[in-house]
N, C-alpha and C. Protein backbone atom coordinates (compact mmCIF):
# COMPACT_ATOMS: atom_id res chain seq x y z
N UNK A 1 0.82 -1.19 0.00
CA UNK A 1 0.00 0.00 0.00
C UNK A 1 0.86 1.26 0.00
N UNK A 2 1.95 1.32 0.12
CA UNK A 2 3.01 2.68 0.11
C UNK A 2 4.15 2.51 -1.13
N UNK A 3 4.12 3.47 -1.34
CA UNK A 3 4.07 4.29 -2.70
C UNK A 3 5.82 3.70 -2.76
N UNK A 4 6.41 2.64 -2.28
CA UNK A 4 7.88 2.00 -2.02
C UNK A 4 7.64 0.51 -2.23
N UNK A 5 8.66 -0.64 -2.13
CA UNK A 5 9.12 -1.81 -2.93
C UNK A 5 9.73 -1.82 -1.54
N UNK A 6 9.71 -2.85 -1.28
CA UNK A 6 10.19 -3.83 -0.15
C UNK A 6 10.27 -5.40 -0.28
N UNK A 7 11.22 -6.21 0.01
CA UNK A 7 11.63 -7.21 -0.55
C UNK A 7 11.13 -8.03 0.39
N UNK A 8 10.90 -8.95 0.44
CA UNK A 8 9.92 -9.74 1.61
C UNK A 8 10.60 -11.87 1.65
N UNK A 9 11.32 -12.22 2.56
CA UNK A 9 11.43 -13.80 2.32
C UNK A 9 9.90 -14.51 2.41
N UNK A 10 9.93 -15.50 1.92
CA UNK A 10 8.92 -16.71 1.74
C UNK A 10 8.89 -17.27 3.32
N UNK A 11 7.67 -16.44 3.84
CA UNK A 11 7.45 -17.07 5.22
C UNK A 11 7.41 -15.82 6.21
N UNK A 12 7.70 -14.80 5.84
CA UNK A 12 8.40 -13.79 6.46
C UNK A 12 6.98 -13.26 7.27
N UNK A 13 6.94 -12.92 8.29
CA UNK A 13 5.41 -12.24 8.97
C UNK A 13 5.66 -10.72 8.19
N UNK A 14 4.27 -10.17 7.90
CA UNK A 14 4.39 -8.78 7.22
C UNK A 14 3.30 -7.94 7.81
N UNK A 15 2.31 -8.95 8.39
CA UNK A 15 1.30 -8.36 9.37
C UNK A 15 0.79 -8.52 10.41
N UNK A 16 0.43 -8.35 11.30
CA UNK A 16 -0.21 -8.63 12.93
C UNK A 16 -1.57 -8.20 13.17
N UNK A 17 -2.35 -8.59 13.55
CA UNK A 17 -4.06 -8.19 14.04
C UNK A 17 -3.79 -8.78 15.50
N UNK A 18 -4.61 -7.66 16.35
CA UNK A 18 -4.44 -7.91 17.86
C UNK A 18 -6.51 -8.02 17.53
N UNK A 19 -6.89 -9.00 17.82
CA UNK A 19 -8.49 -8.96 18.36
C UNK A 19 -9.02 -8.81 19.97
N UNK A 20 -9.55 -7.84 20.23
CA UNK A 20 -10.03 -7.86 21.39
C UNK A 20 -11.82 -8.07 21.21
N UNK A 21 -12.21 -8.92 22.29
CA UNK A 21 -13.69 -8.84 21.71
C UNK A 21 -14.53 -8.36 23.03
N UNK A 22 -15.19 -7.58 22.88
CA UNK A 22 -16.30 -7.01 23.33
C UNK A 22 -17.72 -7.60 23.76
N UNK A 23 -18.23 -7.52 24.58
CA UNK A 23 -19.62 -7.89 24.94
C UNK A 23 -20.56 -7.39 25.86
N UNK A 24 -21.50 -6.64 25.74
CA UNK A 24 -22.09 -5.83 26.35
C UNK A 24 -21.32 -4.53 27.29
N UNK A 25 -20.33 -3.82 26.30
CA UNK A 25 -19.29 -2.86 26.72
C UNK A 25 -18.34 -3.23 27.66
N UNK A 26 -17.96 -4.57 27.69
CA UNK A 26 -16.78 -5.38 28.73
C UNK A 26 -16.43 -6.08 27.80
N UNK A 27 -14.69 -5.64 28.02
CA UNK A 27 -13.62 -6.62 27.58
C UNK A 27 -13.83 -8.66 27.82
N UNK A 28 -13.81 -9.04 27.19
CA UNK A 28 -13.50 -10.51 27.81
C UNK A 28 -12.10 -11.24 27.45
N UNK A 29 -11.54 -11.35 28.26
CA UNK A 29 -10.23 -12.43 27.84
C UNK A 29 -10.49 -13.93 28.23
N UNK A 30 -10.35 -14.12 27.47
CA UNK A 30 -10.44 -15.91 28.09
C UNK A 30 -9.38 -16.43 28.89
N UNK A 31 -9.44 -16.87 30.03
CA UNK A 31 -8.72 -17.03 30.75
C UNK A 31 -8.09 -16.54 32.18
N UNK A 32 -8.16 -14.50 31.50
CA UNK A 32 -7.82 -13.97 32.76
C UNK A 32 -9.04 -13.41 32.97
N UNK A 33 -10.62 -13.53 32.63
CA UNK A 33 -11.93 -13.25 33.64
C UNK A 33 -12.09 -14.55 34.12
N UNK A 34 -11.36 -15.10 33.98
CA UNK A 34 -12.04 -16.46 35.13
C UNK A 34 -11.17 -16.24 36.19
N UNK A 35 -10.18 -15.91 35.85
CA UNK A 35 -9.05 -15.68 37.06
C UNK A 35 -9.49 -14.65 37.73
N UNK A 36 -9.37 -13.38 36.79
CA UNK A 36 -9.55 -11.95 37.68
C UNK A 36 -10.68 -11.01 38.12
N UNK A 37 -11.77 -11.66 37.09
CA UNK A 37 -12.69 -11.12 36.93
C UNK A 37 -13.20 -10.27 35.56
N UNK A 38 -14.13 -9.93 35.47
CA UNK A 38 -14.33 -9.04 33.75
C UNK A 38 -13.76 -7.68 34.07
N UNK A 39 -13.07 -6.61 32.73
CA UNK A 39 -12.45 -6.00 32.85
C UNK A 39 -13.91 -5.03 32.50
N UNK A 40 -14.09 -3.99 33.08
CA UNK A 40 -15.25 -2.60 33.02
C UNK A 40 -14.24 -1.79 32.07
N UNK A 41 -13.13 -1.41 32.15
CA UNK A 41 -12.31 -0.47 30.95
C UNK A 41 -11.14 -0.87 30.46
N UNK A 42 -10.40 -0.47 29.63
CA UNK A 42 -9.50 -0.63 29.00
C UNK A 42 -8.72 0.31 29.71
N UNK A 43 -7.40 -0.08 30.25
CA UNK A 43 -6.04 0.44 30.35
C UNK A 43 -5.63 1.56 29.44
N UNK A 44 -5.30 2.59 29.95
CA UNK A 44 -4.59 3.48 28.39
C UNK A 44 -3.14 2.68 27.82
N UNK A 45 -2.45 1.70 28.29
CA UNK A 45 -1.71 1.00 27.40
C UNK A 45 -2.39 0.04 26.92
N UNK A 46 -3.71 -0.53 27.57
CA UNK A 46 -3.75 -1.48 26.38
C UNK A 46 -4.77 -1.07 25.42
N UNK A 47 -5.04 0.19 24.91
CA UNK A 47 -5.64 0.48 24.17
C UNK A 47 -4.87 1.00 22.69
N UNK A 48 -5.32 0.68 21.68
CA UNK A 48 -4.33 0.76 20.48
C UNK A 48 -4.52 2.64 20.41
N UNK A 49 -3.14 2.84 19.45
CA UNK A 49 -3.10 4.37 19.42
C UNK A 49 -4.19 4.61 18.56
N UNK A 50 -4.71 5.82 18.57
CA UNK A 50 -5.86 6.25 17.21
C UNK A 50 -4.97 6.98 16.21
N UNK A 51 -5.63 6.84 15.28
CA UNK A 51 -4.33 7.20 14.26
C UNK A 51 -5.37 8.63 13.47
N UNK A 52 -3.94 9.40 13.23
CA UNK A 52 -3.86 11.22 13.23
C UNK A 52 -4.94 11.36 12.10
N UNK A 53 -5.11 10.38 11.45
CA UNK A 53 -5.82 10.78 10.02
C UNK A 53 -6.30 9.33 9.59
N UNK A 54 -7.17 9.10 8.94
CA UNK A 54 -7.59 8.29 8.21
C UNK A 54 -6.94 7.67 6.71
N UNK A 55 -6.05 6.30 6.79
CA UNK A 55 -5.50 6.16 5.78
C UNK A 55 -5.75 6.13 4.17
N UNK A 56 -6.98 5.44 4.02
CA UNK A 56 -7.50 5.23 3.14
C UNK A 56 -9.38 4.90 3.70
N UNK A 57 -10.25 5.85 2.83
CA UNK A 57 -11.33 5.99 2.82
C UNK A 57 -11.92 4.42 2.26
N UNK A 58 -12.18 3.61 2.16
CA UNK A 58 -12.34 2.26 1.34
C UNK A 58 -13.56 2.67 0.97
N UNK A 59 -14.41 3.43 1.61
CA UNK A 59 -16.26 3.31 0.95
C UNK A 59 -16.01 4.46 -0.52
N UNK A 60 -15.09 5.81 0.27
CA UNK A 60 -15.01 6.17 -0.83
C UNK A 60 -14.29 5.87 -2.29
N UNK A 61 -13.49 4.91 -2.11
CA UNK A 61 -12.80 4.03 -2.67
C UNK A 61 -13.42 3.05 -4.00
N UNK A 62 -14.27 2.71 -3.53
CA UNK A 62 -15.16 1.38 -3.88
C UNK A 62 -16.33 2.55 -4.73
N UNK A 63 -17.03 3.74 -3.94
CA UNK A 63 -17.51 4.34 -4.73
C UNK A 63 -16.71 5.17 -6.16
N UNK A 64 -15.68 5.61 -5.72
CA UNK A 64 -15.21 5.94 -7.02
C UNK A 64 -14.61 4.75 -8.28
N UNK A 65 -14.65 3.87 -7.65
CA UNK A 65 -14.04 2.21 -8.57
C UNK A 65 -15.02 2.05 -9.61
N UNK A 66 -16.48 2.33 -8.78
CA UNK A 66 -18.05 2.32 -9.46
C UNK A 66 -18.06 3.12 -10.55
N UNK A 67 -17.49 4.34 -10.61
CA UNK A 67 -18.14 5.71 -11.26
C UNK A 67 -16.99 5.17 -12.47
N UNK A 68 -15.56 5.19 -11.88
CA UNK A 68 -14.67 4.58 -12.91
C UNK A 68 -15.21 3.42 -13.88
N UNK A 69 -15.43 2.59 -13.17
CA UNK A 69 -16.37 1.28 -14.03
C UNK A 69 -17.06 1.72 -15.61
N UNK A 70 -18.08 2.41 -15.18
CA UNK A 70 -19.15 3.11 -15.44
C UNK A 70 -18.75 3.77 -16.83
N UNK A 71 -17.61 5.16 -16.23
CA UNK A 71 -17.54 6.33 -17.34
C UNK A 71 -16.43 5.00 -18.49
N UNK A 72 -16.08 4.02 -17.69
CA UNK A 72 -14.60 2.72 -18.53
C UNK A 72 -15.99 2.23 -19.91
N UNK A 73 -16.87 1.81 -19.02
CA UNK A 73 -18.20 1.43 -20.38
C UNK A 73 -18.88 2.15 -21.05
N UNK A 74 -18.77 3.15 -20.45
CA UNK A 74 -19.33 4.38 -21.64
C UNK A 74 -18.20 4.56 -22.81
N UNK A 75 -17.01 4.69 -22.36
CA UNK A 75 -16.04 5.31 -23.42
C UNK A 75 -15.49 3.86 -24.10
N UNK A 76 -15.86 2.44 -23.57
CA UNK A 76 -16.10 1.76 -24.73
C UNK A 76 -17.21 1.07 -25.63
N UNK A 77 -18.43 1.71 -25.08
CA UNK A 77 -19.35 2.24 -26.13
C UNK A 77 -19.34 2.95 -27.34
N UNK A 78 -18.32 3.96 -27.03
CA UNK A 78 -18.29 5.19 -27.98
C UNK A 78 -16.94 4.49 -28.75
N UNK A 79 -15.70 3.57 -27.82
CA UNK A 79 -15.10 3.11 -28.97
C UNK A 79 -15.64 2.32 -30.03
N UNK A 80 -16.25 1.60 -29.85
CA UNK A 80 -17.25 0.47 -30.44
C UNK A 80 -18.08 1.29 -31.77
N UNK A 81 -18.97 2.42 -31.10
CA UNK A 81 -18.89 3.13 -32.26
C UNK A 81 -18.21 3.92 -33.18
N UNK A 82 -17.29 4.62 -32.99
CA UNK A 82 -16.10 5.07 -33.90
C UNK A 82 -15.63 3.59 -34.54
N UNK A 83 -15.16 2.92 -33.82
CA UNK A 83 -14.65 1.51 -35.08
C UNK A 83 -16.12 1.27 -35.74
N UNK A 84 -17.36 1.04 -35.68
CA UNK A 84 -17.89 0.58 -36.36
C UNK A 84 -18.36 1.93 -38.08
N UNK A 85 -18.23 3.20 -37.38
CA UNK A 85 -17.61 3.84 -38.50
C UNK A 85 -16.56 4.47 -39.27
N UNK A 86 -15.20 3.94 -38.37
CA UNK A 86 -14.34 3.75 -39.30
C UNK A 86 -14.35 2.53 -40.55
N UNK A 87 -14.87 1.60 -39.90
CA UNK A 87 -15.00 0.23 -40.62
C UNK A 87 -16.47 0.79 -41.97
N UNK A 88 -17.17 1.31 -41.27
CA UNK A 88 -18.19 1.49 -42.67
C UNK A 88 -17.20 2.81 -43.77
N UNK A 89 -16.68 3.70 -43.07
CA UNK A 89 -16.25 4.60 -44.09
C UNK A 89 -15.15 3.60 -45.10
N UNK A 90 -14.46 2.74 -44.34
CA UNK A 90 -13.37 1.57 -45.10
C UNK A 90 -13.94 0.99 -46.09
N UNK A 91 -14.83 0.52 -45.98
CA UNK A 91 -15.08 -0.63 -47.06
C UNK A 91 -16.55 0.42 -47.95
N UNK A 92 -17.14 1.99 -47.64
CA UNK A 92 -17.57 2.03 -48.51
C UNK A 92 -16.13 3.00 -49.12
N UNK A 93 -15.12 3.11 -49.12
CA UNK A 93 -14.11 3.72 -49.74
C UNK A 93 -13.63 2.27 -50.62
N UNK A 94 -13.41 1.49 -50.27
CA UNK A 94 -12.94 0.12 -51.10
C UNK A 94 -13.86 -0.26 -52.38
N UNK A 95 -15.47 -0.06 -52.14
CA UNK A 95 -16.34 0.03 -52.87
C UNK A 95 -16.44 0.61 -54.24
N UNK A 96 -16.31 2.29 -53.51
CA UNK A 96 -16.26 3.19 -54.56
C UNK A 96 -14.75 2.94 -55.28
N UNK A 97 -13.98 2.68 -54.50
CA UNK A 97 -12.57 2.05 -56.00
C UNK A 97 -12.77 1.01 -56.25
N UNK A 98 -13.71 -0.49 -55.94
CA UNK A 98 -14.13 -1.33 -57.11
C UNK A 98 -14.95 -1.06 -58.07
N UNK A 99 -15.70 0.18 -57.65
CA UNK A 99 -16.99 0.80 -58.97
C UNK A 99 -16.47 1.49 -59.76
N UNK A 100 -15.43 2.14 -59.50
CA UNK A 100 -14.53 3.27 -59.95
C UNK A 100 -13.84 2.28 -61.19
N UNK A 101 -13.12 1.15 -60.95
CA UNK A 101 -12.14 0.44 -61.82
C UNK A 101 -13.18 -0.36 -62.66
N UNK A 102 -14.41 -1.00 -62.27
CA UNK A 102 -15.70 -1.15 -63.16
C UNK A 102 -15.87 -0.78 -64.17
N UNK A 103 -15.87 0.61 -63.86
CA UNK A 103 -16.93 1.94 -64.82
C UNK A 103 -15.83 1.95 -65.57
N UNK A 104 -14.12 2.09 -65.32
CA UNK A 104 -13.59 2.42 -66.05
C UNK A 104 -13.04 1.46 -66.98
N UNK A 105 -12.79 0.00 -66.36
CA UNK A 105 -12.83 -1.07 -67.55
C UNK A 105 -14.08 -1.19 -68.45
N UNK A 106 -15.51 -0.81 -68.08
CA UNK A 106 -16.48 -0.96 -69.04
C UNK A 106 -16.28 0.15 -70.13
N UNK A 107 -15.96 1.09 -69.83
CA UNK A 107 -15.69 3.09 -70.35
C UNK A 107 -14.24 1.89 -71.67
N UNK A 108 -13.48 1.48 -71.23
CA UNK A 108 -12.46 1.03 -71.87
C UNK A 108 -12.81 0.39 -73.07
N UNK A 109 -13.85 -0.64 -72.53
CA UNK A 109 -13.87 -1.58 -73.40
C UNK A 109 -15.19 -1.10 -74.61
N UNK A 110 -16.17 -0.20 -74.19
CA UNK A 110 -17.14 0.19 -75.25
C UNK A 110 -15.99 1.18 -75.87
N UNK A 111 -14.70 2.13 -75.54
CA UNK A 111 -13.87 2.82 -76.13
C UNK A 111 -13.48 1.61 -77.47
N UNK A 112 -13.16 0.88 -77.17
CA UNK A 112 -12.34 -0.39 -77.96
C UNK A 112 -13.59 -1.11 -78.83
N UNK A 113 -14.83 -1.42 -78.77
CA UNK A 113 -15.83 -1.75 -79.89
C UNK A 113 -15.80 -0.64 -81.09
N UNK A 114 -16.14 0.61 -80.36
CA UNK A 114 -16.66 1.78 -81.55
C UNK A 114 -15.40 1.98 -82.06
């Protein structure tokens, strides 16, 4: 996700998730509420830092992926049509020079009777 190349071994840890789970606004640990009892708050160390800014928006993310999608099928709509009239201007240009060499072998050959 950062804008850098980092080389990584096969096996190597690259990420960590700490889960704490919640239940009716009390911590539960398994293990130390049977021991100690349920925890009512969180410690200020064991609470993760909040972070200064928001890294990446993902909803807005996913909404602009949409709109991208979207304007990606429109503009190959419109390619679709430009090739389909480049392709008609092609072959009626190929046309008019097989009618063209026609007219002018027929023009030739009534030249060559009279």
């Amino acid at each position: 996700m950062a804008p850098r190349y980092e080389e990584i071994e096969y096996g190597q840890p690259i990420a960590s998730i700490h889960l704490i789970k919640f239940k009716e606004g009390r911590e539960v640990i398994k293990g130390y509420a049977e021991e100690h009892g349920r925890i009512d708050t969180l410690s200020k160390d064991r609470r993760p830092p909040k972070p200064e800014r928001t890294l990446y928006d993902w909803i807005k993310i996913s909404s602009r992926l949409d709109e991208m999608h979207s304007e990606i099928g429109k503009v190959g709509a419109n390619v679709d049509h430009i090739r389909g009239l480049i392709h008609g201007v092609f072959y009626a240009a190929i046309a008019g020079i097989i009618a063209a060499l026609v007219v002018g072998i027929i023009m030739f050959l009534i030249k060559l009777l009279i």
